[in-house]
C-alpha atoms as a PDB file:
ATOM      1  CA  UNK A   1       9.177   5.179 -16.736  1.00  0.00           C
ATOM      2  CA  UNK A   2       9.430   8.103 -14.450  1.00  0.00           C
ATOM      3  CA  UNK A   3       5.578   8.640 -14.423  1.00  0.00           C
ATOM      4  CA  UNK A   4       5.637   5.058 -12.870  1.00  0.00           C
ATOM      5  CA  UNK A   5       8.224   5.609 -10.315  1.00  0.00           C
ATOM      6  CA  UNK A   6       6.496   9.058  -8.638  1.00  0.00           C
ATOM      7  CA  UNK A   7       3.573   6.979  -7.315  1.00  0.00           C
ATOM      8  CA  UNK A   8       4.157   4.126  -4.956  1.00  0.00           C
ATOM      9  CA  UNK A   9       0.679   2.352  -3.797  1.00  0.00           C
ATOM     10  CA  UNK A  10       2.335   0.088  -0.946  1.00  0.00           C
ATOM     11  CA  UNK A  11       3.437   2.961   0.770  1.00  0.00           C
ATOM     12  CA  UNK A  12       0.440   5.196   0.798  1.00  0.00           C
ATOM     13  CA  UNK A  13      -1.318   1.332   2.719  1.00  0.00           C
ATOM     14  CA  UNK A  14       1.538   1.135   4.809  1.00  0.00           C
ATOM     15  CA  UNK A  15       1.830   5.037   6.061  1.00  0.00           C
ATOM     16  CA  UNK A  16      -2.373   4.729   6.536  1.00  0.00           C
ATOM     17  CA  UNK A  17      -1.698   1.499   8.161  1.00  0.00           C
ATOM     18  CA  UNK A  18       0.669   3.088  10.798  1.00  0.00           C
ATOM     19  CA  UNK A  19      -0.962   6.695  11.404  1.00  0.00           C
ATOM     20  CA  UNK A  20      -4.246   4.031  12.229  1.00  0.00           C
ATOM     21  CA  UNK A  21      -1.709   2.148  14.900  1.00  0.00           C
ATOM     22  CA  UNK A  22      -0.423   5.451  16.645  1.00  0.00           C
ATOM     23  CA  UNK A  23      -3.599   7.466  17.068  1.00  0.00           C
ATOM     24  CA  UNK A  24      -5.380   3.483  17.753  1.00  0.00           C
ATOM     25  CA  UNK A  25      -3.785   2.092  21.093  1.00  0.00           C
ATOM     26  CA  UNK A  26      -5.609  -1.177  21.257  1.00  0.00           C
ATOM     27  CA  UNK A  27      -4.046  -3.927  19.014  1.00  0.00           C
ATOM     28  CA  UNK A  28      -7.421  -5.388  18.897  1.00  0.00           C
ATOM     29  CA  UNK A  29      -8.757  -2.227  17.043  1.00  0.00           C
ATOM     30  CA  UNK A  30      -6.040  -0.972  15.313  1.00  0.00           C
ATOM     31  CA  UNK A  31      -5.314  -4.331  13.185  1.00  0.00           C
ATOM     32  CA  UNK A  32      -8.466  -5.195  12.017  1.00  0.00           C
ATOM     33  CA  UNK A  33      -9.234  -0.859  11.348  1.00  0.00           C
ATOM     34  CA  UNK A  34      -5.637  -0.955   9.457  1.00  0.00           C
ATOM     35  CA  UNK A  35      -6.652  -4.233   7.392  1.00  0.00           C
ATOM     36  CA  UNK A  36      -9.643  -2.664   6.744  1.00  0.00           C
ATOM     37  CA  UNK A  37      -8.206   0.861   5.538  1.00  0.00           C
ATOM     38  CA  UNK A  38      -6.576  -1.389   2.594  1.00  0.00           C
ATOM     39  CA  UNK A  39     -10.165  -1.260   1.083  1.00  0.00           C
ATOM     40  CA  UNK A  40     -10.424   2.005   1.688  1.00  0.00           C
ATOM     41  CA  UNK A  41      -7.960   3.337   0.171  1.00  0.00           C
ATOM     42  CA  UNK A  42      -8.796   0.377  -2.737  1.00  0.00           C
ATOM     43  CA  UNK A  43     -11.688   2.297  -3.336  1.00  0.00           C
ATOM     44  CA  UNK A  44     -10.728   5.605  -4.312  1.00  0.00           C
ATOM     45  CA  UNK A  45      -9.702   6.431  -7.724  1.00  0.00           C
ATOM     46  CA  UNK A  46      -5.376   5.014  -7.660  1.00  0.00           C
ATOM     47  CA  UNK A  47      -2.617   4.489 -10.201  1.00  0.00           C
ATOM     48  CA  UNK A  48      -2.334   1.454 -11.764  1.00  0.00           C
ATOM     49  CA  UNK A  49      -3.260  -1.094 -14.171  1.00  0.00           C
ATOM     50  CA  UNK A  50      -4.819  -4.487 -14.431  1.00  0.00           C
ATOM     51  CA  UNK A  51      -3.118  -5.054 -18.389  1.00  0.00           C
ATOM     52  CA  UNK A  52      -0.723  -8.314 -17.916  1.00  0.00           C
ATOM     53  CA  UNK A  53       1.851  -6.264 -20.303  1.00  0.00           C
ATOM     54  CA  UNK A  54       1.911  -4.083 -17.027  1.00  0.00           C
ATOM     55  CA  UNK A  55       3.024  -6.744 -14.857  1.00  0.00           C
ATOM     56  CA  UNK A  56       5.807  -7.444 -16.876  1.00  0.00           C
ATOM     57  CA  UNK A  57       7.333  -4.069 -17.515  1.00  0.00           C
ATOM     58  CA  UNK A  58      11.205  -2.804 -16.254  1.00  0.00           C
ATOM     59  CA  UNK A  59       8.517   0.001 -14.605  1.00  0.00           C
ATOM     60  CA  UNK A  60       6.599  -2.597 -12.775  1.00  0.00           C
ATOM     61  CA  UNK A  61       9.493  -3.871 -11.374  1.00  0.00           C
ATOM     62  CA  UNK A  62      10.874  -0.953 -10.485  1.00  0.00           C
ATOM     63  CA  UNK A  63       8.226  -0.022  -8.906  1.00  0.00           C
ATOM     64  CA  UNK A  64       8.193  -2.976  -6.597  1.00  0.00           C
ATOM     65  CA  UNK A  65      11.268  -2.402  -5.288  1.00  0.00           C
ATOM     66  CA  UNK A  66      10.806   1.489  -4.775  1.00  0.00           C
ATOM     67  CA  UNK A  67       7.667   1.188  -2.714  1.00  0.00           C
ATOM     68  CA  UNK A  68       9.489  -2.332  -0.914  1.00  0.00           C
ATOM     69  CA  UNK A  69      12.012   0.081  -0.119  1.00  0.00           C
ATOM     70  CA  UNK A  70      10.119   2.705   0.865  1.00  0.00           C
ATOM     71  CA  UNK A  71       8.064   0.483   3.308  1.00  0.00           C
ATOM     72  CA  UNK A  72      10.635  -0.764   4.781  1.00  0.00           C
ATOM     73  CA  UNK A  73      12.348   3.281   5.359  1.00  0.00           C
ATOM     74  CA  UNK A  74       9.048   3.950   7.027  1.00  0.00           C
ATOM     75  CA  UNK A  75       9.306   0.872   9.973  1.00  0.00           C
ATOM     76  CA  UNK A  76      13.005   1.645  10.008  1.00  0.00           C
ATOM     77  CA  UNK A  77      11.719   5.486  11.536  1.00  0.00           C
ATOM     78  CA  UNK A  78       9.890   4.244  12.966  1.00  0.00           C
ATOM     79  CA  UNK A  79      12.570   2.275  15.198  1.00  0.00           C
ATOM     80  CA  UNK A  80      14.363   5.310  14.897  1.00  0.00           C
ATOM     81  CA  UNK A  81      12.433   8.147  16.310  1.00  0.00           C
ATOM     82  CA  UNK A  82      10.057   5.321  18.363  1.00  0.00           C
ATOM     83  CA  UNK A  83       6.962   6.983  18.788  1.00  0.00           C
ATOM     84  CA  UNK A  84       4.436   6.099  21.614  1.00  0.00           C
ATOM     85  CA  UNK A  85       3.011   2.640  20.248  1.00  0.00           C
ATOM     86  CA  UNK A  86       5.198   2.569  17.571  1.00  0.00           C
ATOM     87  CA  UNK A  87       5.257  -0.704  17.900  1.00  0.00           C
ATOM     88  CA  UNK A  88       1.217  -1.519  16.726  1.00  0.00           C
ATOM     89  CA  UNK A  89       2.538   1.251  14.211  1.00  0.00           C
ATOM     90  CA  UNK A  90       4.954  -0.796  12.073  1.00  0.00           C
ATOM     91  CA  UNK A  91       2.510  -3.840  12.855  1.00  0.00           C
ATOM     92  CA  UNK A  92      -0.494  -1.745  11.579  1.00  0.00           C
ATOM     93  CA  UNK A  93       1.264  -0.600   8.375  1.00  0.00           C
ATOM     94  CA  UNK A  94       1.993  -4.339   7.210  1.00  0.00           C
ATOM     95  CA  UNK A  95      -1.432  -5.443   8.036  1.00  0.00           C
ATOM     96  CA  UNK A  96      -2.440  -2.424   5.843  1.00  0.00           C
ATOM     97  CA  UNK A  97      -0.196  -3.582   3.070  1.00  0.00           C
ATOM     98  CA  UNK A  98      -0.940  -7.276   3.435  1.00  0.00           C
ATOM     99  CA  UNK A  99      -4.030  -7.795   1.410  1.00  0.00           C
ATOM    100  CA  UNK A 100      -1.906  -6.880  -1.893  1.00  0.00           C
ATOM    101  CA  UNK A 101       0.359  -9.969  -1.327  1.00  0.00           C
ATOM    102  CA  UNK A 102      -2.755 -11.948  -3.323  1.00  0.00           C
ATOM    103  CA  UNK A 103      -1.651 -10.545  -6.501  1.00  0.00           C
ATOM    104  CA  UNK A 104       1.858 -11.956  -6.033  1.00  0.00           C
ATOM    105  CA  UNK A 105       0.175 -14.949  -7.830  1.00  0.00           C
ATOM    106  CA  UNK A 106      -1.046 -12.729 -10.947  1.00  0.00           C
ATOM    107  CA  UNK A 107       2.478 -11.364 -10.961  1.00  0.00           C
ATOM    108  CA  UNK A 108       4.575 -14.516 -10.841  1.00  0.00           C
ATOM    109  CA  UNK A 109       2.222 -16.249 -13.685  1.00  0.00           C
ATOM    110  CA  UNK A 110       1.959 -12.965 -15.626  1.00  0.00           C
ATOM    111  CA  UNK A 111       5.836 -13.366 -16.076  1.00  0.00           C
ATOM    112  CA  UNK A 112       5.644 -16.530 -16.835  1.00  0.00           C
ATOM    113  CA  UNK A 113       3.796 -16.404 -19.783  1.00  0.00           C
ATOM    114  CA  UNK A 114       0.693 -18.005 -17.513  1.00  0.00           C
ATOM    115  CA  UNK A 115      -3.141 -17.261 -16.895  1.00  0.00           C
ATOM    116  CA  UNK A 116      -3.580 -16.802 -13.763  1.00  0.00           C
ATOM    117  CA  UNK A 117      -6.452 -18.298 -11.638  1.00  0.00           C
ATOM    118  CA  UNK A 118      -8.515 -16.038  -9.617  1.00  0.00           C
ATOM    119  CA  UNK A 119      -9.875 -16.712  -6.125  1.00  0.00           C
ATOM    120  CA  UNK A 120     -12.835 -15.171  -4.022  1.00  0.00           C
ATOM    121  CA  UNK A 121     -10.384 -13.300  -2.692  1.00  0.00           C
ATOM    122  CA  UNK A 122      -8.671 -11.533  -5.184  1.00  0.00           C
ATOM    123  CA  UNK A 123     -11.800 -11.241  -7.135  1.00  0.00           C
ATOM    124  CA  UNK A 124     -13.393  -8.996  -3.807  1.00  0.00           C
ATOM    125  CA  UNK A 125     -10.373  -7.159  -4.313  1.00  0.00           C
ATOM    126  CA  UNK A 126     -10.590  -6.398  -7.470  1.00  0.00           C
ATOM    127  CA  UNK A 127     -14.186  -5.549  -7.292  1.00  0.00           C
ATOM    128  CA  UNK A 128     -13.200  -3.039  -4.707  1.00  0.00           C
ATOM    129  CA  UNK A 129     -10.694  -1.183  -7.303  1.00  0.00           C
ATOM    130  CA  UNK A 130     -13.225   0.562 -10.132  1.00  0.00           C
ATOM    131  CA  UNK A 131     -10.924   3.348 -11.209  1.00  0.00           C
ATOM    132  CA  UNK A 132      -6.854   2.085 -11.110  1.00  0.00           C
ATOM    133  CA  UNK A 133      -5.334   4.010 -13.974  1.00  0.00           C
ATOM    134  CA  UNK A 134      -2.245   6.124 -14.593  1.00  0.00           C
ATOM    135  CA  UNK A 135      -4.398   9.287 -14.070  1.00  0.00           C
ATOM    136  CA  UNK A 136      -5.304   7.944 -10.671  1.00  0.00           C
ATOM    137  CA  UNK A 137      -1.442   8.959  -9.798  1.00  0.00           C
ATOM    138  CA  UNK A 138      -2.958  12.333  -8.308  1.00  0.00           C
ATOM    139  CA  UNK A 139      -5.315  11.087  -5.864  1.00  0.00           C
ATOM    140  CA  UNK A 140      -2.213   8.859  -4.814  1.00  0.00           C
ATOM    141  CA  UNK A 141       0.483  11.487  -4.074  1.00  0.00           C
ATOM    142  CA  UNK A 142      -2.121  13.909  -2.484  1.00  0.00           C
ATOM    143  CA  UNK A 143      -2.930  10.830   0.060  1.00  0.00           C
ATOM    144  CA  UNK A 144       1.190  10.213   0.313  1.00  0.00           C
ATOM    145  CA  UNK A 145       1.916  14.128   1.162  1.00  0.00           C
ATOM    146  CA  UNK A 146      -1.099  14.215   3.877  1.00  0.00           C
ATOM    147  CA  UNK A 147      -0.212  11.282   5.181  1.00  0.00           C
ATOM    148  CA  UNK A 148       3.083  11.820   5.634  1.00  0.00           C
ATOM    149  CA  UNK A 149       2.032  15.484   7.255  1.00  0.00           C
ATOM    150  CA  UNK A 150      -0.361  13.955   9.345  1.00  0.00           C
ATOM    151  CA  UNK A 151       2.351  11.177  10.101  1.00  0.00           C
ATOM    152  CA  UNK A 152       4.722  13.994  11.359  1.00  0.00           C
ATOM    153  CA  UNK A 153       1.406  15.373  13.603  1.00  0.00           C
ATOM    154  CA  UNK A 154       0.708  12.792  14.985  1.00  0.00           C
ATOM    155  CA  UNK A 155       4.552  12.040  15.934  1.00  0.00           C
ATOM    156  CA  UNK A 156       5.390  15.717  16.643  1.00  0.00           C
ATOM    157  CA  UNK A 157       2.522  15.528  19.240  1.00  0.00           C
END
């Protein structure tokens, strides 16, 4: 369970999402760039797995609420400390987040007992994520310490 709990995908979206809205000024960039980046980082080899046992797990779960939590810590310093345009910041690092909310359906059936349904959606999405295994855990917390160096950077001006 502890493996599970060192890794927390939402947060690596979120803190991409917000370096992209305070080095990106214009609102008009930076969402659609931070919406974008949730492909990006989609892409590269991440922790996880697509195994409806998964879904259902006490780790899972926990896991949910860690990175929740830990999304929410990274808006609330961003109120804090209020960066220049930290603003398009905590905006940017929910748009970055956002496109994961279409598994919410997967979850909700998955503990249920229920198939669920894909869409073109979440199929694109899942297209995007070729390599989302336990071992993918490294590639995750070397993104989550540079971003969060490059997040004090970019703050620290």
């Amino acid at each position: 369970m502890i493996y599970y709990l060192i890794v927390m995908t939402a947060i690596n979206h979120a803190l991409t999402g917000a370096i992209i809205g305070l080095v990106i000024v214009d609102p008009v960039i930076a969402i659609p760039v931070a919406f974008a980046s949730h492909f990006v980082l989609d892409a590269l080899p991440h922790f996880g797995s697509s195994k409806t046992d998964f879904l259902k797990s006490l780790s899972f779960k926990s896991m949910l609420v860690i990175d929740a939590l830990l999304c929410i810590l990274l808006v609330v310093i961003l109120a804090i400390v209020r960066p220049q345009n930290w603003i398009i910041a905590a905006i940017c690092a929910f748009i970055a987040t956002s496109p994961d909310f279409v598994w919410i359906g997967k979850y909700l059936e998955a503990n249920k007992g229920k198939a669920w349904k894909e869409n073109k959606f979440s199929k694109f999405a899942a297209a995007i994520q070729w390599f989302q295994r336990p071992i993918g855990a490294v590639v995750e917390v070397a993104w989550l310490v540079a971003a969060i160096v490059l997040m004090r950077v970019i703050i620290a001006g």
